[in-house]
Protein backbone atom coordinates (compact mmCIF):
# COMPACT_ATOMS: atom_id res chain seq x y z
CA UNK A 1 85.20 48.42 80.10
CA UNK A 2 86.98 51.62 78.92
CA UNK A 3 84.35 52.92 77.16
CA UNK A 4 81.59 53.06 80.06
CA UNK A 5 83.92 55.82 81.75
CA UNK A 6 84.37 58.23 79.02
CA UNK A 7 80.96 57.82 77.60
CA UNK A 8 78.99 58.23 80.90
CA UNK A 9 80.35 61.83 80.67
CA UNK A 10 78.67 62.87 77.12
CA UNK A 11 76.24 60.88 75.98
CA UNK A 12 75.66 61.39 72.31
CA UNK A 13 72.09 63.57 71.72
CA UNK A 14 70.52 60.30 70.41
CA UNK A 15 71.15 56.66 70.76
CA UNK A 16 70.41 54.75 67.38
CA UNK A 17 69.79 50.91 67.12
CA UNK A 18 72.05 48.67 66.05
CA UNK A 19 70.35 47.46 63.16
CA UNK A 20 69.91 51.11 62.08
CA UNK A 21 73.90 51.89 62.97
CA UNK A 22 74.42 48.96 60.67
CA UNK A 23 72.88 50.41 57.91
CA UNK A 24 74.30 53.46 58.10
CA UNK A 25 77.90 52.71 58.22
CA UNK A 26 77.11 50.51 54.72
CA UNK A 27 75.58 53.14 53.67
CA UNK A 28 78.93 55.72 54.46
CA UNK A 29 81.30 52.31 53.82
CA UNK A 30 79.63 52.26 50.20
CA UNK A 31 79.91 55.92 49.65
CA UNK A 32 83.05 56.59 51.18
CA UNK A 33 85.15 57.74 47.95
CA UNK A 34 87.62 60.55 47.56
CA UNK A 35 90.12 60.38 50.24
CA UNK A 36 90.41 61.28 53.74
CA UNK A 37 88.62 64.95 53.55
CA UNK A 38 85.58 63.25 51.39
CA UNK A 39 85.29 60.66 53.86
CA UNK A 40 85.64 62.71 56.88
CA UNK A 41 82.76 64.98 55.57
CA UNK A 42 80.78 62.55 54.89
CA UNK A 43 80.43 61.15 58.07
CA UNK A 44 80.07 64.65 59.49
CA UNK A 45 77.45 65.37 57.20
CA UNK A 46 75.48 61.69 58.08
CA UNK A 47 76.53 61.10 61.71
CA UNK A 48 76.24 64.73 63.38
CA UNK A 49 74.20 66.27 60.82
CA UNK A 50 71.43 64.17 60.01
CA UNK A 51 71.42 61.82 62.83
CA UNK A 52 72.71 63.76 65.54
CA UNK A 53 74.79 60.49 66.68
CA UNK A 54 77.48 62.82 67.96
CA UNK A 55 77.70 66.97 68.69
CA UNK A 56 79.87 69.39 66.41
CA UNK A 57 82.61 69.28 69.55
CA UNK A 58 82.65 65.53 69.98
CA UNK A 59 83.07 64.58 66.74
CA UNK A 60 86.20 67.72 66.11
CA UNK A 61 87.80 66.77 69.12
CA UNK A 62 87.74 62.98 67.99
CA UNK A 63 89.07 64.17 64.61
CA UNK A 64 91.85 65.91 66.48
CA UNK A 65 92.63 62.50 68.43
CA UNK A 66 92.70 60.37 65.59
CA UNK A 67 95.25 62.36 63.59
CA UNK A 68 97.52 61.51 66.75
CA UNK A 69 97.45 58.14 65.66
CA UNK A 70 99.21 56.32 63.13
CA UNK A 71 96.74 54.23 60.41
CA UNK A 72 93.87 55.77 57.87
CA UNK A 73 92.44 58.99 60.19
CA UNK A 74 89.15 58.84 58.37
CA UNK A 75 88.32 54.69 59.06
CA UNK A 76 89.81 55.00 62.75
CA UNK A 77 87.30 58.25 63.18
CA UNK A 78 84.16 55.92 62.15
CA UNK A 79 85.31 53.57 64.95
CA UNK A 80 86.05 55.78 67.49
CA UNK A 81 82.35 57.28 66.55
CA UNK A 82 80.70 54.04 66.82
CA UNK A 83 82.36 53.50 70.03
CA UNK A 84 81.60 56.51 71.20
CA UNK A 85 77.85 55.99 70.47
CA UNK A 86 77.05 52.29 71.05
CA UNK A 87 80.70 50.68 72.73
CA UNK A 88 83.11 48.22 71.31
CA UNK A 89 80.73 46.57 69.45
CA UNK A 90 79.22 49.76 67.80
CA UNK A 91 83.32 50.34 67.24
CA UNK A 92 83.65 47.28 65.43
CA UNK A 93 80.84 47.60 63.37
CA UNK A 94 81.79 51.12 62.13
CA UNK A 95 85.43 50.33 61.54
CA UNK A 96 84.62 46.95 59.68
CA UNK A 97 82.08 48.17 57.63
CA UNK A 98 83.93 51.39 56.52
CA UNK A 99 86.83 49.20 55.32
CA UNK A 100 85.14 46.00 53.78
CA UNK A 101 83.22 47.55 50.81
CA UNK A 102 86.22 48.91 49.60
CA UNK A 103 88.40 45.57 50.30
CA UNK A 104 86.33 43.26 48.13
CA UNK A 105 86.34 45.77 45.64
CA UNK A 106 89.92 46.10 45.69
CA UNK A 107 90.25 42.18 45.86
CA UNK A 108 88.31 41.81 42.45
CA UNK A 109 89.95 44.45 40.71
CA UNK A 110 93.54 42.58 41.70
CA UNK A 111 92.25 39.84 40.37
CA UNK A 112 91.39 41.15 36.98
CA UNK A 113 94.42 42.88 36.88
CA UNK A 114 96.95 39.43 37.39
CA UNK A 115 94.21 38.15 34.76
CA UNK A 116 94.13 40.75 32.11
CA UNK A 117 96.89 43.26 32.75
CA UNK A 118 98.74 42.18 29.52
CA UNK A 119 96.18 42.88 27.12
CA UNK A 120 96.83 45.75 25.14
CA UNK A 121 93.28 47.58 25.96
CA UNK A 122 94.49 46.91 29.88
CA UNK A 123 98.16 48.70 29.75
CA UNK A 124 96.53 51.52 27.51
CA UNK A 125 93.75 52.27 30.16
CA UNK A 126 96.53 51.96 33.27
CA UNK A 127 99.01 54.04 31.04
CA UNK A 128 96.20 57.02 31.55
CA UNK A 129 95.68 55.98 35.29
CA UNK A 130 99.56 56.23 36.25
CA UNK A 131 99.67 59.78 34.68
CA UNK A 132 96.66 60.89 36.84
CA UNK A 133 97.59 59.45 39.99
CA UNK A 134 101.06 61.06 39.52
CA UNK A 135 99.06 64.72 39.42
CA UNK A 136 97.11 63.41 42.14
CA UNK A 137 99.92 63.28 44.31
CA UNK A 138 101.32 66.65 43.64
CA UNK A 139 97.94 67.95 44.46
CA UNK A 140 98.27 66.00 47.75
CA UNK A 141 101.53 67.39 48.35
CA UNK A 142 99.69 70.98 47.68
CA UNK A 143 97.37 70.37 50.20
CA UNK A 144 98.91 68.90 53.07
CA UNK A 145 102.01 72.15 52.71
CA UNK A 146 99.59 74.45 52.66
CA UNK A 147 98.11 72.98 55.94
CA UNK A 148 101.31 71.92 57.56
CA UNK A 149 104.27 74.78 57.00
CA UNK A 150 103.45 76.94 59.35
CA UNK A 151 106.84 78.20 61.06
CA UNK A 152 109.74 78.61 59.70
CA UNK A 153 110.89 75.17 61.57
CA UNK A 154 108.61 73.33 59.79
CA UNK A 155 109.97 73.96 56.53
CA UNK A 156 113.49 72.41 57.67
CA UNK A 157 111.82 69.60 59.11
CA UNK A 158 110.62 68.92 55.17
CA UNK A 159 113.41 69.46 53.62
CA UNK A 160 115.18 67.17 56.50
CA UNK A 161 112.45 64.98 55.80
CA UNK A 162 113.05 64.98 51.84
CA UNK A 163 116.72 64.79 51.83
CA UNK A 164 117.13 61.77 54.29
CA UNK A 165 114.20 59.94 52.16
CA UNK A 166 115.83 60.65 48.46
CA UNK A 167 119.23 61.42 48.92
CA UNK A 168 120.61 59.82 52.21
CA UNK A 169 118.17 56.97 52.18
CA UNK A 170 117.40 57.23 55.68
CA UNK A 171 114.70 54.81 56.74
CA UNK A 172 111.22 55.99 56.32
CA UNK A 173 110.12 55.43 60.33
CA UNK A 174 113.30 57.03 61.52
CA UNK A 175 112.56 60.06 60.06
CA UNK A 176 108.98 60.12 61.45
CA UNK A 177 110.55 59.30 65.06
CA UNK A 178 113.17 61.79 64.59
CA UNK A 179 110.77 64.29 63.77
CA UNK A 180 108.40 63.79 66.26
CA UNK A 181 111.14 63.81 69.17
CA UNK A 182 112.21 67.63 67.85
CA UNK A 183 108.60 68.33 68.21
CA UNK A 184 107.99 66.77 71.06
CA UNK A 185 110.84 68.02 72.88
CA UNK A 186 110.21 71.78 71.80
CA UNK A 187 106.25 71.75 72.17
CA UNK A 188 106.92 73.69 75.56
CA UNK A 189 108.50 76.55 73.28
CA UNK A 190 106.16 76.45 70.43
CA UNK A 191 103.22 76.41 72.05
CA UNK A 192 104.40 79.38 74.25
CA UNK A 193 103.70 77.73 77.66
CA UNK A 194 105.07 79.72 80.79
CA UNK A 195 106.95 78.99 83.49
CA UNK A 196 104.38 77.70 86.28
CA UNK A 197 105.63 79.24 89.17
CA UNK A 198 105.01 82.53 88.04
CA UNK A 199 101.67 81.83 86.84
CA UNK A 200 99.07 83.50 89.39
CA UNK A 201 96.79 80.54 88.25
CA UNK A 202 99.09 77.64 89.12
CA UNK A 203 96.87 76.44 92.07
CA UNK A 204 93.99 76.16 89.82
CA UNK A 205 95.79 74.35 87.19
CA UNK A 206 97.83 72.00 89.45
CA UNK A 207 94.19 71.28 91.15
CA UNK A 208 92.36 70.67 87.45
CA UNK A 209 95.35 68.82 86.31
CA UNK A 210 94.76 66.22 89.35
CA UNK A 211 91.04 65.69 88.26
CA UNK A 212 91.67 64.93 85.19
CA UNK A 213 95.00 62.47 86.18
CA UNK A 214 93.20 60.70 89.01
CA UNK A 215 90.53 59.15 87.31
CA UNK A 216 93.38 58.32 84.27
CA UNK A 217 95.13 56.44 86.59
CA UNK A 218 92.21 54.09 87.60
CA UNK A 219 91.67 53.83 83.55
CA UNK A 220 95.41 52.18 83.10
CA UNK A 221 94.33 48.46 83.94
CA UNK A 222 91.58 47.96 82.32
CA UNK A 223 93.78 49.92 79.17
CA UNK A 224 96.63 47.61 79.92
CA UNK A 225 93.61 44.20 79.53
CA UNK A 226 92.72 46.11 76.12
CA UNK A 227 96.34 46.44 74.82
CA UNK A 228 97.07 42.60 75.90
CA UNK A 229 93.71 41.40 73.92
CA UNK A 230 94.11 43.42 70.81
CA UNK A 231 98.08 42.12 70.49
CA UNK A 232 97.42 38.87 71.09
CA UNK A 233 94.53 39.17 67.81
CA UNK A 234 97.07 41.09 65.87
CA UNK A 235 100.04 38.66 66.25
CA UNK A 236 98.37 35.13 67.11
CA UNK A 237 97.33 34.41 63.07
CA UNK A 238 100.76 35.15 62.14
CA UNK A 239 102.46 32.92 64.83
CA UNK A 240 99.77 30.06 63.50
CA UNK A 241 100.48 30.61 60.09
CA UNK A 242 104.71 29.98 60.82
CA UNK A 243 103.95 27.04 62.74
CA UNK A 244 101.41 25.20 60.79
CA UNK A 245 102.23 26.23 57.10
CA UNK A 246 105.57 26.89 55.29
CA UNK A 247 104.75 29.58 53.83
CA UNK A 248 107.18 32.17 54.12
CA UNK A 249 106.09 34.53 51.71
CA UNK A 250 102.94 35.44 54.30
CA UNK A 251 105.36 35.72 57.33
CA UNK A 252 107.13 38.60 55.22
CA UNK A 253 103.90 40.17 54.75
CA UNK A 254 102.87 39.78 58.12
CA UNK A 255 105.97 41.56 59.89
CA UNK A 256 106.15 44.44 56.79
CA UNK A 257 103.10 45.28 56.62
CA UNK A 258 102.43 45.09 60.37
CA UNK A 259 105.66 47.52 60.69
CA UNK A 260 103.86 49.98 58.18
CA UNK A 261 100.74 49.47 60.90
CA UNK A 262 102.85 51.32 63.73
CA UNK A 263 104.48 54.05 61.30
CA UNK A 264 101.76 55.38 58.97
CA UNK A 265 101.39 58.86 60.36
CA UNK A 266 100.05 61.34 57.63
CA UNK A 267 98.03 59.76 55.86
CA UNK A 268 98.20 56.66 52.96
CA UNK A 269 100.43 59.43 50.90
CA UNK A 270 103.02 60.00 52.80
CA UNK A 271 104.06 56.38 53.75
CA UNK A 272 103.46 55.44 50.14
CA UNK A 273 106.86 56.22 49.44
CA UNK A 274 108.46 54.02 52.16
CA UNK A 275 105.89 50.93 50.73
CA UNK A 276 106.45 51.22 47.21
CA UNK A 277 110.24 51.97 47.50
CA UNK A 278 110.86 48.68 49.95
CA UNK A 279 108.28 46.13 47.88
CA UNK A 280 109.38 47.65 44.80
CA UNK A 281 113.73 47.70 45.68
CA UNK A 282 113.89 45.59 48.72
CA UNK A 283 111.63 42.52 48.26
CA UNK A 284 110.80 42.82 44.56
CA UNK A 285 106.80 41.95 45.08
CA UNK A 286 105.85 44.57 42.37
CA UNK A 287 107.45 46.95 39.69
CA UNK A 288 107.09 50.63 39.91
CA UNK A 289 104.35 50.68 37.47
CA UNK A 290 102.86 48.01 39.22
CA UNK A 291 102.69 49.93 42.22
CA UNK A 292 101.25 52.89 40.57
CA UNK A 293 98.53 50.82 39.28
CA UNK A 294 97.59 49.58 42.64
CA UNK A 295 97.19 53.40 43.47
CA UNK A 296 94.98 53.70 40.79
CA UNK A 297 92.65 51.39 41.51
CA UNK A 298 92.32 52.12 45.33
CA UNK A 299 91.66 55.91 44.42
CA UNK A 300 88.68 54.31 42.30
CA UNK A 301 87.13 52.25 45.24
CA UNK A 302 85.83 53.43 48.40
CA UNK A 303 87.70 53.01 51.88
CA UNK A 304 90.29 54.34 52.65
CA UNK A 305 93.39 54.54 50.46
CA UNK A 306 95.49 52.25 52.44
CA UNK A 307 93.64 49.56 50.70
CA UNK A 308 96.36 49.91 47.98
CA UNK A 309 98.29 47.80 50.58
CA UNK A 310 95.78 44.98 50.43
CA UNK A 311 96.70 44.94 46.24
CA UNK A 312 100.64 44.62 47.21
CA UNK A 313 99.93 42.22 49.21
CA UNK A 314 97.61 39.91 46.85
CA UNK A 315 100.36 40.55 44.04
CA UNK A 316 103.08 39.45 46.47
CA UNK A 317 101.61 35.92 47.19
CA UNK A 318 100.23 35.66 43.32
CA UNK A 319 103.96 35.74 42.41
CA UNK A 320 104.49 33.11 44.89
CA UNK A 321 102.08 30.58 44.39
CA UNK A 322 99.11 31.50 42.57
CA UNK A 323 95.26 33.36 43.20
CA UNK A 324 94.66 30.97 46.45
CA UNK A 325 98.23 31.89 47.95
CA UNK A 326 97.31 35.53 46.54
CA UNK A 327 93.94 35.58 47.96
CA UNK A 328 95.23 34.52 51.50
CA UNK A 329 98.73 37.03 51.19
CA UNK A 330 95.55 39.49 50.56
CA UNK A 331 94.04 38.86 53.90
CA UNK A 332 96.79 38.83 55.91
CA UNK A 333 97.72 42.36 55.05
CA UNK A 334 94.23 43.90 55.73
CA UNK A 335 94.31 41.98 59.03
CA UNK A 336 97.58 43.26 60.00
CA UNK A 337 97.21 46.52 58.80
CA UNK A 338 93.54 47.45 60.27
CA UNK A 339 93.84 45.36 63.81
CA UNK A 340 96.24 47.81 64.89
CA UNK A 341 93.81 50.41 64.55
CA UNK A 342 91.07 49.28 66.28
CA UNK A 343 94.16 48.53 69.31
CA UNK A 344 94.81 52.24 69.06
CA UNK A 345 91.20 53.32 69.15
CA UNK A 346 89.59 50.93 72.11
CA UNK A 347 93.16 51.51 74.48
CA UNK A 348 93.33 55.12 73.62
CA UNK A 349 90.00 57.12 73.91
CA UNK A 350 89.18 57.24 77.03
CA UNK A 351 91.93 59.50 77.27
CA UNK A 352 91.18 61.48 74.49
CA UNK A 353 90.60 64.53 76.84
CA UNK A 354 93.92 64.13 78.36
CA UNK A 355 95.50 64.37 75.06
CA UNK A 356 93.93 66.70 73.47
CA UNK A 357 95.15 69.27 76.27
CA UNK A 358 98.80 68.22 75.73
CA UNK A 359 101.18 71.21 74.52
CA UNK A 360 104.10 68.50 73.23
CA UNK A 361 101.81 65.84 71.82
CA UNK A 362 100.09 68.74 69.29
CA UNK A 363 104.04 69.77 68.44
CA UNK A 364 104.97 66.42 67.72
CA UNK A 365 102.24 65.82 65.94
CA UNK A 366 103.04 69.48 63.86
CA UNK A 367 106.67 67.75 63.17
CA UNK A 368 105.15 64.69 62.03
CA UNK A 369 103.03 66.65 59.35
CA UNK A 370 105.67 68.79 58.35
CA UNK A 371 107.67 65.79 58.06
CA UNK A 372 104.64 64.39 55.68
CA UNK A 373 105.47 67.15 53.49
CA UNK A 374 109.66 65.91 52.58
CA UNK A 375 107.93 62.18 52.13
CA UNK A 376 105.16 63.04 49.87
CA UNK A 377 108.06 65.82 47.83
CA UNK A 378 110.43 62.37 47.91
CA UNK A 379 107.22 60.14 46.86
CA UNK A 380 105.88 62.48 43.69
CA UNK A 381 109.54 62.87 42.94
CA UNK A 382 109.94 58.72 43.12
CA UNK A 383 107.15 58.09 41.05
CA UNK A 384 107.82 61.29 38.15
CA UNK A 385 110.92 59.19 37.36
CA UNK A 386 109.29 55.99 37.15
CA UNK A 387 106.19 56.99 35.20
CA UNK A 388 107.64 59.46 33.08
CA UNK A 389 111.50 57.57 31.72
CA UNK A 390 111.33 54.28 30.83
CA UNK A 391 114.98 53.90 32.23
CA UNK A 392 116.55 55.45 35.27
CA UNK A 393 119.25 54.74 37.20
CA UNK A 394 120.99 55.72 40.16
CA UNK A 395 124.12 57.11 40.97
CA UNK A 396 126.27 58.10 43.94
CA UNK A 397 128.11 61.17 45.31
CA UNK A 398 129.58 60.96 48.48
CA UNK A 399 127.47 60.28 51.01
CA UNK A 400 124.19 60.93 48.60
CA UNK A 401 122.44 58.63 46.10
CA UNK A 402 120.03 60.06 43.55
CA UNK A 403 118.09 58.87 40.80
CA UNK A 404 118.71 60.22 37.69
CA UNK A 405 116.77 59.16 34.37
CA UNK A 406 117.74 58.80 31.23
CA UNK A 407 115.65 61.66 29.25
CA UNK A 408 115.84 59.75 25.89
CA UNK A 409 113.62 57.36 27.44
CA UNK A 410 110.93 59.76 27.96
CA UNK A 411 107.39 58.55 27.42
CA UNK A 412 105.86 61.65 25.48
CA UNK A 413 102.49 59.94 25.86
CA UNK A 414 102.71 60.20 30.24
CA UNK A 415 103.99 64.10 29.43
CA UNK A 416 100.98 64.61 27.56
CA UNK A 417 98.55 62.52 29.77
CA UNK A 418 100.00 64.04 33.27
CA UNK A 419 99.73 68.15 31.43
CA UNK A 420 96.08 67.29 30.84
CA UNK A 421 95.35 65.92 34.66
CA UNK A 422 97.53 68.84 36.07
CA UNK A 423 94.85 71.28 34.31
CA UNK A 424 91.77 69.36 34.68
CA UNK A 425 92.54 69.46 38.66
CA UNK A 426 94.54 72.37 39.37
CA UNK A 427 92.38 74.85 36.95
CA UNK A 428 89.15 73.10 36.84
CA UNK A 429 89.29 71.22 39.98
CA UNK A 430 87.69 68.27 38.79
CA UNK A 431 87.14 65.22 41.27
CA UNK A 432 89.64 62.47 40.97
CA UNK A 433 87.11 59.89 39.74
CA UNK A 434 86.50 62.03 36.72
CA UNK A 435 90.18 62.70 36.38
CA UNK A 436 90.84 58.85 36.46
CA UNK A 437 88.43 58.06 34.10
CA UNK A 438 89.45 60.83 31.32
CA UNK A 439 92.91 60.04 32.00
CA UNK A 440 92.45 56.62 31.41
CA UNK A 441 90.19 57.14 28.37
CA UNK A 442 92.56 59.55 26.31
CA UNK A 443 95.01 56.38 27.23
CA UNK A 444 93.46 54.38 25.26
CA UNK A 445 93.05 56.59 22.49
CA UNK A 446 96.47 57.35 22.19
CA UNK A 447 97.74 54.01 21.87
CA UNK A 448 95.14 52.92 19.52
């Protein structure tokens, strides 16, 4: 219903078949390894490129939209796409078949790991993974500064951002909201807008600002129908599951991980932190190392890195009760954490135009990233202690806790291990597979 409105006004240059947008989202599903900017040229390179599915400015400006929206940008951009092009059910199949590859890959490597992670060969190989994905991360945090510190504001907002994470233990989607209200609130400002009655052009832009709200307001049932349908898919399994089963385990799965659903702006990186800090302190599903494992292994898969959640999860109900508890503890995190995103993709583009012309939602979304920036800092910090010190501990001053380690439990082999990744990617800028896979190699040789 939505999507006959916005795609009557730009049809895409050339409408495929379904059987042949089937194979081609297996094909990108398959391929899609290397994080968000791998995935993200991919499809560029397959869906506007080659096929012409979408123009250069349809498929930017739906890039654009889907940073606005909490949940893996890159699988929520094949939706949108295939929604764009064919409807809701081209929407579906994109999103589904950019994430499934990548799940039952995760799924079997989970497995293997609750069946063979105490072998010796095992822990040597994920001694060299942890020390790559903690160079990983620091690259990450590289990347996204260099993208998101733009104004001087911006840099506070990371360091707010940083210190309420590590040191004041602020909650992890307080500091998001908190950031995006500054933005939001001083988007006006920052994006330089004048006052409108002494704009010469105010008539015109009063006049195009009615076009564009009039037909938005005849949108807002049939949005309001979409919003009721996709809750009612999102929360109805987990309501079932409390009534019919006693299984409490998957009702604390269900509400986390459906809570990390609404509050993963940035990217898989940035609310890594807030995951692994609350399974890891809070509920005790994993251990750090654990957790850094799971990291690993979803950098090695395609899909999008969020998957790692998907391996929390399956750990979680392993604990509990075993692989069938683990496998179904496994599917009720991908369900919660991906049926959010198809909400936000089927209720919100339609007004993707809207949006993308709105002054405070681009500053909030600026806050947000620079935001990303303190929670990666707190998250490579988080997981250098772990990896590197065997024991750390944490102590309090005043209104601050910090974690301090103990350096005689240093682990000269993760020192060594994390130098060589750091060079490999930072002078040689070697692809993370490769990195992964040498990492995990000289791992093994070093414990042998």
């Amino acid at each position: 219903m939505n999507s006959k409105i916005d795609r009557q006004n730009s049809f895409s240059p050339r409408q495929p078949s379904y059987v042949e947008a089937f194979w081609i989202w297996a094909k990108i599903g398959v391929l899609s390894f290397g994080g968000p900017a791998a995935q993200i040229a991919l499809m560029h390179r397959m869906v506007v490129e080659q096929k012409g599915w979408l123009n250069e400015k349809q498929y930017l400006n739906a890039l654009g939209f889907c940073m606005l929206l909490p949940g893996p940008e890159a699988m929520q951009l094949a939706t949108y796409a295939g929604w764009k092009i064919q409807g809701a059910l081209g929407g579906l199949m994109a999103g589904l078949l950019f994430v499934l590859p990548g799940a039952v890959i995760v799924l079997g490597l989970a497995v293997i790991y609750v069946t063979f992670g105490d072998l010796p060969l095992t822990v040597a190989i994920f001694l060299g993974i942890k020390a790559a994905v903690l160079i990983v991360v620091v690259e990450a945090l590289f990347r996204v500064a260099k993208k998101a510190l733009h104004l001087t504001e911006h840099w506070f907002i990371a360091a707010f951002a940083f210190i309420g994470l590590f040191l004041l233990e602020i909650p992890y989607p307080l500091v998001i909201a908190l950031s995006a209200g500054y933005g939001f609130l001083g988007g006006a400002k920052s994006e330089g807008i004048a006052d409108p009655s002494h704009d010469s052009s105010h008539g015109l832009a009063r006049m195009q600002t009615e076009k564009i709200t009039q037909p938005l307001r005849s949108l807002l049932p049939s949005t309001l129908i979409t919003v009721v349908f996709w809750l009612l898919i999102w929360w109805l399994p987990i309501v079932a599951i409390d009534y019919f089963f006693d299984l409490p385990i998957l009702i604390q799965i269900g509400e986390f991980f459906s809570k990390l659903a609404v509050v993963t702006f940035g990217g898989a990186y940035a609310v890594l932190a807030y995951l692994a800090q609350d399974v890891v302190n809070q509920f005790g599903w994993l251990t750090a190392g654990e957790m850094m494992d799971g990291l690993g292994l979803a950098e090695t898969t395609p899909g999008p890195l969020i998957l790692v959640t998907e391996f929390v999860g399956f750990i979680a109900g392993y604990r509990q009760g075993g692989l069938m508890l683990g496998f179904s503890a496994a599917l009720v995190t991908l369900w919660v954490t991906f049926v959010p995103c198809f909400m936000w993709i089927f209720a919100g583009a339609p007004y993707l135009e809207w949006i993308g012309d709105q002054p405070r939602l681009k500053s909030a979304l600026a806050a947000i990233t620079a935001a990303v920036v303190g929670v990666i800092l707190n998250l490579s910090l988080w997981f250098s202690l772990q990896v590197l010190f065997k024991d750390v501990e944490t102590e309090t001053y005043g209104p601050f806790k910090t974690l301090v380690p103990i350096f005689s439990s240093i682990d000269w082999r993760v020192v060594l291990l994390s130098g060589i990744c750091a060079l490999l990617i930072f002078r040689y800028h070697w692809n993370i597979l490769a990195v992964l896979a040498t990492s995990a190699l000289i791992g093994v040789i070093l414990t042998v």
